[in-house]
Protein backbone atom coordinates (compact mmCIF):
# COMPACT_ATOMS: atom_id res chain seq x y z
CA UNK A 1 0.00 0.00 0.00
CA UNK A 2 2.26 2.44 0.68
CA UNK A 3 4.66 1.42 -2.19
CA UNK A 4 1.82 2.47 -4.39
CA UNK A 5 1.47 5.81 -3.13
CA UNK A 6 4.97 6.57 -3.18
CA UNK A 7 4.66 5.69 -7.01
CA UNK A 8 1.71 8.01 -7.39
CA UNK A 9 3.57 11.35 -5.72
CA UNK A 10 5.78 11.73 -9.00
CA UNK A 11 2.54 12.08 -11.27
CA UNK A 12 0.79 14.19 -8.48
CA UNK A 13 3.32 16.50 -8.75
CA UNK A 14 3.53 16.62 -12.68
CA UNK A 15 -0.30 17.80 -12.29
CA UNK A 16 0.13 20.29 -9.60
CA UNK A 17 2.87 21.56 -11.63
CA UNK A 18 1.05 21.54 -14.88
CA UNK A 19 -1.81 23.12 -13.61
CA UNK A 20 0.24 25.78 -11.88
CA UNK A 21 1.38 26.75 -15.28
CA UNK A 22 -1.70 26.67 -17.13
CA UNK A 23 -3.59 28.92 -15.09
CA UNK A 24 -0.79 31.19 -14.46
CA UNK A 25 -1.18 31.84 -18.53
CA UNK A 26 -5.18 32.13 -17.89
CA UNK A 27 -6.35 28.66 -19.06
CA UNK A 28 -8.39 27.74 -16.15
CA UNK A 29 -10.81 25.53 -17.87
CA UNK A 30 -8.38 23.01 -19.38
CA UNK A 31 -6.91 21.61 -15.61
CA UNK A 32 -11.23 21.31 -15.05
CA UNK A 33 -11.41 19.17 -17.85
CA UNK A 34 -7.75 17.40 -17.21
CA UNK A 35 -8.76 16.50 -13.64
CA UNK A 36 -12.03 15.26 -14.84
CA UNK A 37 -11.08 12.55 -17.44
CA UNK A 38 -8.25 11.34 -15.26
CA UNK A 39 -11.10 11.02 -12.00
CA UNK A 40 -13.37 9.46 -14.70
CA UNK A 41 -10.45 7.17 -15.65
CA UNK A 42 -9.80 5.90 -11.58
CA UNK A 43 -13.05 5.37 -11.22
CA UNK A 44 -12.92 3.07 -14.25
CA UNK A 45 -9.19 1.35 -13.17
CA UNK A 46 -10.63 0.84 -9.57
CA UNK A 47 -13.85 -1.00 -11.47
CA UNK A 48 -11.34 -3.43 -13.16
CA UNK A 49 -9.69 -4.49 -10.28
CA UNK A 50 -12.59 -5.17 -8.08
CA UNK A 51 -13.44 -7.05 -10.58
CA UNK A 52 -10.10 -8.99 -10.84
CA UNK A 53 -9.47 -9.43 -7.60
């Protein structure tokens, strides 16, 4: 368990960092839609492997 959250922290930070950028330049609707997809995407990952395991 906490193997796999150290392996998440790298991409959290990409995002933060991403995001810090894009609205710094005034796109605040593209991080919306960004965070969106990749919550609709876990939700869809976690699905398959209840379903596996």
């Amino acid at each position: 368990m906490q193997r796999m959250v150290f392996l998440g922290i790298p991409f959290s930070m990409l995002y933060n960092m991403s995001v810090a950028v894009m609205r710094s330049f005034g796109e605040t609707k593209m991080p919306l839609y960004a965070l969106t997809v990749s919550s609709l995407l876990l939700l869809v990952w976690d699905g398959v492997w209840q379903v596996l395991l």
